[in-house]
C-alpha atoms as a PDB file:
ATOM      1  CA  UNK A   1     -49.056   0.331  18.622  1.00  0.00           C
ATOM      2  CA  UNK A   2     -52.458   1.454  20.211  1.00  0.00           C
ATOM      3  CA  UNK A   3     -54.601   0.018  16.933  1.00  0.00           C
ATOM      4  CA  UNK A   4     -52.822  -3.553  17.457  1.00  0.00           C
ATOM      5  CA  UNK A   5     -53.967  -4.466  21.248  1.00  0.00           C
ATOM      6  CA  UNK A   6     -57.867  -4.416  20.413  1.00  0.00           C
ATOM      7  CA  UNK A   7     -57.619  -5.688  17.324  1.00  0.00           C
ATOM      8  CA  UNK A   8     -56.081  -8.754  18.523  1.00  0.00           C
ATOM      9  CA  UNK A   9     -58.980  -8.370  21.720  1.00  0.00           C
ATOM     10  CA  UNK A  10     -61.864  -9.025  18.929  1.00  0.00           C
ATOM     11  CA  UNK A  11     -60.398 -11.881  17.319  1.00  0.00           C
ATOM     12  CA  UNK A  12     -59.848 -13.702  20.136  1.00  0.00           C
ATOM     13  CA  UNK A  13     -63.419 -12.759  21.077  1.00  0.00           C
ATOM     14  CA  UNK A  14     -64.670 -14.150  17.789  1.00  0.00           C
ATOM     15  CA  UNK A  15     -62.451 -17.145  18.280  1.00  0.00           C
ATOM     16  CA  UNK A  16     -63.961 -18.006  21.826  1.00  0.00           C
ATOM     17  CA  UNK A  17     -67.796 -17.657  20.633  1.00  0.00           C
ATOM     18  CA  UNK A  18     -67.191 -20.070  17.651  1.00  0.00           C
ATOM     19  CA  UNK A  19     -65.894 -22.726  19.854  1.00  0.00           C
ATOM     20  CA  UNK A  20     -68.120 -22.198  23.117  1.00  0.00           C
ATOM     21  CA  UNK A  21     -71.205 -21.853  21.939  1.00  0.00           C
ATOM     22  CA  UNK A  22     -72.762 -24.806  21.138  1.00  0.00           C
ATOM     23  CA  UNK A  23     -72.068 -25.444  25.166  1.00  0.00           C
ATOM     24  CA  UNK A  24     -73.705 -22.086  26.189  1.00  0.00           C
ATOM     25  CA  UNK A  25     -76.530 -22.092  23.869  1.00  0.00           C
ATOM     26  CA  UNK A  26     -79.073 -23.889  25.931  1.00  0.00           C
ATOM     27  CA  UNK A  27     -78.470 -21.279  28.912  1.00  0.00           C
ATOM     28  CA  UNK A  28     -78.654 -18.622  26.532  1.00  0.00           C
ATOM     29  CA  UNK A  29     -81.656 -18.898  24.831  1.00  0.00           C
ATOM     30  CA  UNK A  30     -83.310 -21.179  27.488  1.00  0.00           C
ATOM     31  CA  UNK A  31     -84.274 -24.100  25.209  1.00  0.00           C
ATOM     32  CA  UNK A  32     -83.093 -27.276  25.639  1.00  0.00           C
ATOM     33  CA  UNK A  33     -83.360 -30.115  22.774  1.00  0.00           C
ATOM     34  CA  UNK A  34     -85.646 -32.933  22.828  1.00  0.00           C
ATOM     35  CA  UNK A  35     -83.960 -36.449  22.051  1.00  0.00           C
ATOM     36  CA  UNK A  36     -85.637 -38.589  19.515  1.00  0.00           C
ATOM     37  CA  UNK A  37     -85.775 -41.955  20.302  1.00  0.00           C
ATOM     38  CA  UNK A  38     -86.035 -43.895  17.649  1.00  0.00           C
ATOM     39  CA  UNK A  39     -88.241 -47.376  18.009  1.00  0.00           C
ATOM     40  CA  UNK A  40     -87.236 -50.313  15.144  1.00  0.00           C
ATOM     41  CA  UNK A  41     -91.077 -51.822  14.140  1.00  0.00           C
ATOM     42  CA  UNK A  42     -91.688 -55.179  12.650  1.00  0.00           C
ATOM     43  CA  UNK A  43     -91.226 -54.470   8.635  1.00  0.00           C
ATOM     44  CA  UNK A  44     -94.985 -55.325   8.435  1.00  0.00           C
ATOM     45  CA  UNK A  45     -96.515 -52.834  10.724  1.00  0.00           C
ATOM     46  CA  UNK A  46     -95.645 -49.342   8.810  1.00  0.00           C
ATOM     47  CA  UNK A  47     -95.829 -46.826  11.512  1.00  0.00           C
ATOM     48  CA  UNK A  48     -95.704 -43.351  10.278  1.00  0.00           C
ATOM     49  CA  UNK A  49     -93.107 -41.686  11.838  1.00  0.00           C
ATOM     50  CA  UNK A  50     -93.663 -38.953  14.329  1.00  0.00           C
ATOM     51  CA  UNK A  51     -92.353 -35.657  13.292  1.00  0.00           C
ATOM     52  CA  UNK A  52     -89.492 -34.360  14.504  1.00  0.00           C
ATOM     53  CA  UNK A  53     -89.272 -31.230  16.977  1.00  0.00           C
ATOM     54  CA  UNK A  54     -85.737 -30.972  16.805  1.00  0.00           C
ATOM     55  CA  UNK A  55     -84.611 -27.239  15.671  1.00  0.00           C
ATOM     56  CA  UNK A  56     -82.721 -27.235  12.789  1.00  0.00           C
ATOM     57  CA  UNK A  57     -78.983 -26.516  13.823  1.00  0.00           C
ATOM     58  CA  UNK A  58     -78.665 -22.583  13.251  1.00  0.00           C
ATOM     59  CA  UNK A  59     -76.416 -21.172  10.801  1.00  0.00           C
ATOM     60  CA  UNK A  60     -72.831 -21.087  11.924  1.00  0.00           C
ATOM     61  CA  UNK A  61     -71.651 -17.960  13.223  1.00  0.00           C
ATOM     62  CA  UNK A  62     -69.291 -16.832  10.206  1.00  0.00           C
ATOM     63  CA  UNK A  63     -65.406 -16.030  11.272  1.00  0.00           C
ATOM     64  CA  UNK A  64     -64.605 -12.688  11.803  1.00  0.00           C
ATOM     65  CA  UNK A  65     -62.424 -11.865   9.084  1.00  0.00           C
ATOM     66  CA  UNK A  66     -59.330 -11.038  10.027  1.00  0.00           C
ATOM     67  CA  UNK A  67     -58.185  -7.740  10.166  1.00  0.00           C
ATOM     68  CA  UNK A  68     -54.940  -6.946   8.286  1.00  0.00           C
ATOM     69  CA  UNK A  69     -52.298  -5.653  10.180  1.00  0.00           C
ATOM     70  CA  UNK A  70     -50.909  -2.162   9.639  1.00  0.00           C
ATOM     71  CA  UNK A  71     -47.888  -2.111   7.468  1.00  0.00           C
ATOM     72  CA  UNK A  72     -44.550  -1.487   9.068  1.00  0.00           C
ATOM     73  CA  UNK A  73     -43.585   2.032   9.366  1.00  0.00           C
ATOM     74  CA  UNK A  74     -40.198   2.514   7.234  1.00  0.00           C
ATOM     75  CA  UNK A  75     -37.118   2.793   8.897  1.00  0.00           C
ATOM     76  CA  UNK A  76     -35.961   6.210   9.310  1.00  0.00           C
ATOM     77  CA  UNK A  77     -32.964   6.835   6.493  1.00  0.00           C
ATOM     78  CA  UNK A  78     -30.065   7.375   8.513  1.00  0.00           C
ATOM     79  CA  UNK A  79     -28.673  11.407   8.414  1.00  0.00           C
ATOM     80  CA  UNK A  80     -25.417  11.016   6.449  1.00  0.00           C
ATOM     81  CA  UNK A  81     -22.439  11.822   8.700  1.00  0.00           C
ATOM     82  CA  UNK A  82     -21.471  15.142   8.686  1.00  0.00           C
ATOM     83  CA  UNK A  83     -18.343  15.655   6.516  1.00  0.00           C
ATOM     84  CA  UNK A  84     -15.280  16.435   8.492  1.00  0.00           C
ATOM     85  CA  UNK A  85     -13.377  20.081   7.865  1.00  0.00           C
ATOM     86  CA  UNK A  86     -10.176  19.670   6.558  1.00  0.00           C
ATOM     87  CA  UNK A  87      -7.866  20.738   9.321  1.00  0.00           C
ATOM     88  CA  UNK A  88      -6.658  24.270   8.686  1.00  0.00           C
ATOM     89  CA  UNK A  89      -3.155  24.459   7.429  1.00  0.00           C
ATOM     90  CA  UNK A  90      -0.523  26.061   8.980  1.00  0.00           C
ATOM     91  CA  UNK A  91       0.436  29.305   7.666  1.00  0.00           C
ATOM     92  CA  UNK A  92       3.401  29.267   6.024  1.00  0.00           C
ATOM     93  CA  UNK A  93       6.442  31.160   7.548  1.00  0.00           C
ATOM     94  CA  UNK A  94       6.977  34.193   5.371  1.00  0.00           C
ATOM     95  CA  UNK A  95      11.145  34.155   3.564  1.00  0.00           C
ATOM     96  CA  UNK A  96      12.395  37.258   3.660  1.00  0.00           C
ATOM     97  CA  UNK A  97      12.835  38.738   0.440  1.00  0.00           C
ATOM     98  CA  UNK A  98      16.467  38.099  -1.463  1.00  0.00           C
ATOM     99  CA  UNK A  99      17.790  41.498  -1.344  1.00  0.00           C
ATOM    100  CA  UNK A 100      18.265  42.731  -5.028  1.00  0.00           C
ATOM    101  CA  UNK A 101      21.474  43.390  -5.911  1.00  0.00           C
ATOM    102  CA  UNK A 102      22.318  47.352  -5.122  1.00  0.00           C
ATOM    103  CA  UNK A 103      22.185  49.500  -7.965  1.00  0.00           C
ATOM    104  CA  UNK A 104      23.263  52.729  -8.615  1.00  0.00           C
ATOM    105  CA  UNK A 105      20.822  54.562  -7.788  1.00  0.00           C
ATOM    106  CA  UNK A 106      20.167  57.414 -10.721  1.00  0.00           C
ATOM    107  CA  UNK A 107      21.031  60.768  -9.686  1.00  0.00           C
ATOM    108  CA  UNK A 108      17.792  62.909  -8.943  1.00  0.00           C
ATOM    109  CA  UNK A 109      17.838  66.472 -11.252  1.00  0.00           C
ATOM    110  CA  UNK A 110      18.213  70.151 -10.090  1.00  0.00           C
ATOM    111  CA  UNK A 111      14.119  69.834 -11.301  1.00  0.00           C
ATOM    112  CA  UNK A 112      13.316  66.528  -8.953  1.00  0.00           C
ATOM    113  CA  UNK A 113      12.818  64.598 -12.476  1.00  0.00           C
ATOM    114  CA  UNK A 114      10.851  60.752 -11.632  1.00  0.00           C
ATOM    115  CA  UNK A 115      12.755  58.082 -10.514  1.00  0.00           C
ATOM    116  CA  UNK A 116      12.970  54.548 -12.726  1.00  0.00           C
ATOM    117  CA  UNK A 117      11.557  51.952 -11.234  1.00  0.00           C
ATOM    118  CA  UNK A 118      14.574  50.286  -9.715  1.00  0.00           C
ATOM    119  CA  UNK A 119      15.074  54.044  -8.389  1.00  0.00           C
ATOM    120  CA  UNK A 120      11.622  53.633  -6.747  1.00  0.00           C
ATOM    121  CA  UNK A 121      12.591  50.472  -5.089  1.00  0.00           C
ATOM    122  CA  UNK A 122      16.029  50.922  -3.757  1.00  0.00           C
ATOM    123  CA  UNK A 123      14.367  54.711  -2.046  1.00  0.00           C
ATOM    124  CA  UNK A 124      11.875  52.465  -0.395  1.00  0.00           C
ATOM    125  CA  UNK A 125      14.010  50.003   1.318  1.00  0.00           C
ATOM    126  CA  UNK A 126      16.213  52.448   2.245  1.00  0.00           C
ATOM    127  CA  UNK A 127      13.479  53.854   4.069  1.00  0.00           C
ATOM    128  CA  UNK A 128      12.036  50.778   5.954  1.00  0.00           C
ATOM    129  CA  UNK A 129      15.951  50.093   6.680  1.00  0.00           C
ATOM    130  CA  UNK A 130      16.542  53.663   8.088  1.00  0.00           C
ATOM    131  CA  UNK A 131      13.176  52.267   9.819  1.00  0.00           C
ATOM    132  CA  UNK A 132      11.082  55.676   9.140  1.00  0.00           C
ATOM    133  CA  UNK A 133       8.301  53.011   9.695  1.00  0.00           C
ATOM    134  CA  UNK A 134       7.889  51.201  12.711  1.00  0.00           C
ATOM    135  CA  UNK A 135       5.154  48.949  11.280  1.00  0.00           C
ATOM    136  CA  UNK A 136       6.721  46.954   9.628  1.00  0.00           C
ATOM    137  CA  UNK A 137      10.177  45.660   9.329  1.00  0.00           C
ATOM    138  CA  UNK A 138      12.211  44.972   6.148  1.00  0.00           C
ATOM    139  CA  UNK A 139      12.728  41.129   6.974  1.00  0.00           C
ATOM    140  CA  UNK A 140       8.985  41.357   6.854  1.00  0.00           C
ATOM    141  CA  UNK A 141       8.541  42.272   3.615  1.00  0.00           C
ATOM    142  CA  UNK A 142       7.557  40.256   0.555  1.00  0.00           C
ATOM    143  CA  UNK A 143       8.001  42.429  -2.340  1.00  0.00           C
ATOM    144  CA  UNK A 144       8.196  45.777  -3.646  1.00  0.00           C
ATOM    145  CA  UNK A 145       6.497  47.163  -6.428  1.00  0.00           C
ATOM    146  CA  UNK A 146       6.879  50.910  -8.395  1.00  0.00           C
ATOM    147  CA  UNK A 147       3.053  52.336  -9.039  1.00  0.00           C
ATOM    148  CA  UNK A 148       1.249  55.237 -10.592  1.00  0.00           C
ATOM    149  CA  UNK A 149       1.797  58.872 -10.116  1.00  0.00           C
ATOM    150  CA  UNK A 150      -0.663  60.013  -7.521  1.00  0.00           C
ATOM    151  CA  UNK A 151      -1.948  63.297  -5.972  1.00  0.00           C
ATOM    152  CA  UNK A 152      -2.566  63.674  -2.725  1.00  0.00           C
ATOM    153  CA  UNK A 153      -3.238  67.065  -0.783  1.00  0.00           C
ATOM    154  CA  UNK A 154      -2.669  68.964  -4.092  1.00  0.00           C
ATOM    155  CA  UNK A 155       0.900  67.553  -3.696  1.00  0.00           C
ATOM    156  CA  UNK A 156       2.092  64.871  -6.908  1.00  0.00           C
ATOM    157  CA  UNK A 157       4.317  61.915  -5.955  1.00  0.00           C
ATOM    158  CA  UNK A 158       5.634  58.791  -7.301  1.00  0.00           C
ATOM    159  CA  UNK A 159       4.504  55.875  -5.426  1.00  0.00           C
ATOM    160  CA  UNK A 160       5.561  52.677  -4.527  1.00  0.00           C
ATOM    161  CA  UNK A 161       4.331  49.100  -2.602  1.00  0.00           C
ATOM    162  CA  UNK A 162       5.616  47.145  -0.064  1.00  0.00           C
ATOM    163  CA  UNK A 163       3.883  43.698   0.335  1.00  0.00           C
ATOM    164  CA  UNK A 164       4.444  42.509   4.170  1.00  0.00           C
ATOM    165  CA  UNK A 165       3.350  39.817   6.319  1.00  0.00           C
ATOM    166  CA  UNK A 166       2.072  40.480   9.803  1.00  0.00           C
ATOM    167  CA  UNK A 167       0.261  38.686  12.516  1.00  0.00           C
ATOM    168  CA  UNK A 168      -3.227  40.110  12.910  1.00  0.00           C
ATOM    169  CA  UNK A 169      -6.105  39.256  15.249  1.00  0.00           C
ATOM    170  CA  UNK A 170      -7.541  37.120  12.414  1.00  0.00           C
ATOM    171  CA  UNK A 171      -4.120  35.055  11.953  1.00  0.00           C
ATOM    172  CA  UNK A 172      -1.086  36.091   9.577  1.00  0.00           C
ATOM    173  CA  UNK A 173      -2.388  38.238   6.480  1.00  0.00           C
ATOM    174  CA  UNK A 174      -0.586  40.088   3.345  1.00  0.00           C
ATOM    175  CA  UNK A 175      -0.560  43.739   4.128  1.00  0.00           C
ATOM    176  CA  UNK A 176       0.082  46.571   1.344  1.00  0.00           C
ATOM    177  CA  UNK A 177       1.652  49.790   2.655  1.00  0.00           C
ATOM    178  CA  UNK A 178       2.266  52.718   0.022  1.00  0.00           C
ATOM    179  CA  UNK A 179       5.219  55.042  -0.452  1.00  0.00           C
ATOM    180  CA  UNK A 180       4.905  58.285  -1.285  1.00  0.00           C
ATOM    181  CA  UNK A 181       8.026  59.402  -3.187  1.00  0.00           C
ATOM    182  CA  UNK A 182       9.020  63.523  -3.659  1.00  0.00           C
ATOM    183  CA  UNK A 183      12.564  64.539  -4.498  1.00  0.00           C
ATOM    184  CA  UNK A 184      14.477  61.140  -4.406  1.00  0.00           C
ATOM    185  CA  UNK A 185      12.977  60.498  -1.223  1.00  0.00           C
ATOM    186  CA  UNK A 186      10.112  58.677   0.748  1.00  0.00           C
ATOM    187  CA  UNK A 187       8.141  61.264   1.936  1.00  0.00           C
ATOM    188  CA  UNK A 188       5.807  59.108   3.725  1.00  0.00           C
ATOM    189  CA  UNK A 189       4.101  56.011   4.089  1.00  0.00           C
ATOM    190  CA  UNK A 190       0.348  55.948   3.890  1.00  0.00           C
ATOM    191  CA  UNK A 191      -2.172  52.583   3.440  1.00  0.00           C
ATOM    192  CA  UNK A 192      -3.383  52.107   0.262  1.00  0.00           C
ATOM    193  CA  UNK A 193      -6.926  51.893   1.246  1.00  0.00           C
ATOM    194  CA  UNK A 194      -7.407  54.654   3.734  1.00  0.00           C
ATOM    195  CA  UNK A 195      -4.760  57.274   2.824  1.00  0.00           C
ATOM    196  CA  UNK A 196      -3.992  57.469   6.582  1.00  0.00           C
ATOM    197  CA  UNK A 197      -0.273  57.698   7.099  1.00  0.00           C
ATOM    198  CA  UNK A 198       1.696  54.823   8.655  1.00  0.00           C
ATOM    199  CA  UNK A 199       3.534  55.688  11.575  1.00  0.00           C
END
């Protein structure tokens, strides 16, 4: 790291004064020190001894204390891996529908009087068989379901659903197409949602 390279610079600096400067001292401060010699006298002739001119040795240049290093940086946590998306299963293909057993189908009165719900159902796969749809088909379809009386246009009709599979552009969906029922008879088919008739 940038902080590392000069610290390690001025401890080595330190390092190199301590131990080369009792060798450079003379040139640096331009003294240079006067040997004592030192005479032995007979033991009855007490000579008082000269004083000494030496210079004291100077104070030792204190070590540099060291500077501590800076602490690691932590590793970086590794990302966890990204969890893998289950693969998308395959739609199913759609069985067509057991065809109920016919029944007979209850005769409509002189005053169009509602249809049962068997009635309901058996009038709407006649229809998709006469194929007054082109939609849908009736191998398509899932189920069938009588519904509500409903008004539409100031006209009331029984209704019915059809539950059908069909490829779309965002894969195979469940579509719901409505049957409008007047007189025995599908009148037309419309979807649920929009009230726009099916062609």
């Amino acid at each position: 790291m940038n902080v590392v390279f000069p610290i390690i610079c001025v401890v080595a600096a330190g390092a190199a004064g301590y131990y080369f400067e009792p060798s450079l001292r003379p040139t640096l401060t331009g003294r240079t020190q006067v040997a004592i010699v030192v005479q032995n006298l007979p033991e009855d002739e007490e000579t008082p001894a000269p004083p000494t001119t030496t210079k004291p040795d100077p104070a030792p240049t204190p070590k540099p204390e060291p500077t501590p290093e800076p602490a690691p940086e932590p590793a970086p946590t590794p990302e966890p891996a990204p969890t893998p998306e289950p693969a998308p299963e395959p739609a199913p293909t759609p069985e067509p529908a057991p065809e109920p057993a016919p029944t007979p189908e209850p005769p409509a009165t002189a005053g169009g009087a509602a249809l049962g719900e068997e009635g309901i159902v058996k009038v709407m796969q006649d229809s998709i068989k006469e194929k007054q749809v082109k939609e849908f088909t009736f191998e398509q379809v899932l189920g069938w379901k009588a519904g509500e009386e409903k008004e539409v246009d100031g006209v009331k009709y029984q209704t019915g659903q059809a539950a059908y599979k069909a490829e779309t552009i965002f894969g195979v969906k469940t579509i719901q197409a409505q049957a409008l029922i007047k007189d025995g008879k599908v009148a037309k088919w419309i979807w649920p949602n929009s009230g726009m008739e099916i062609k």
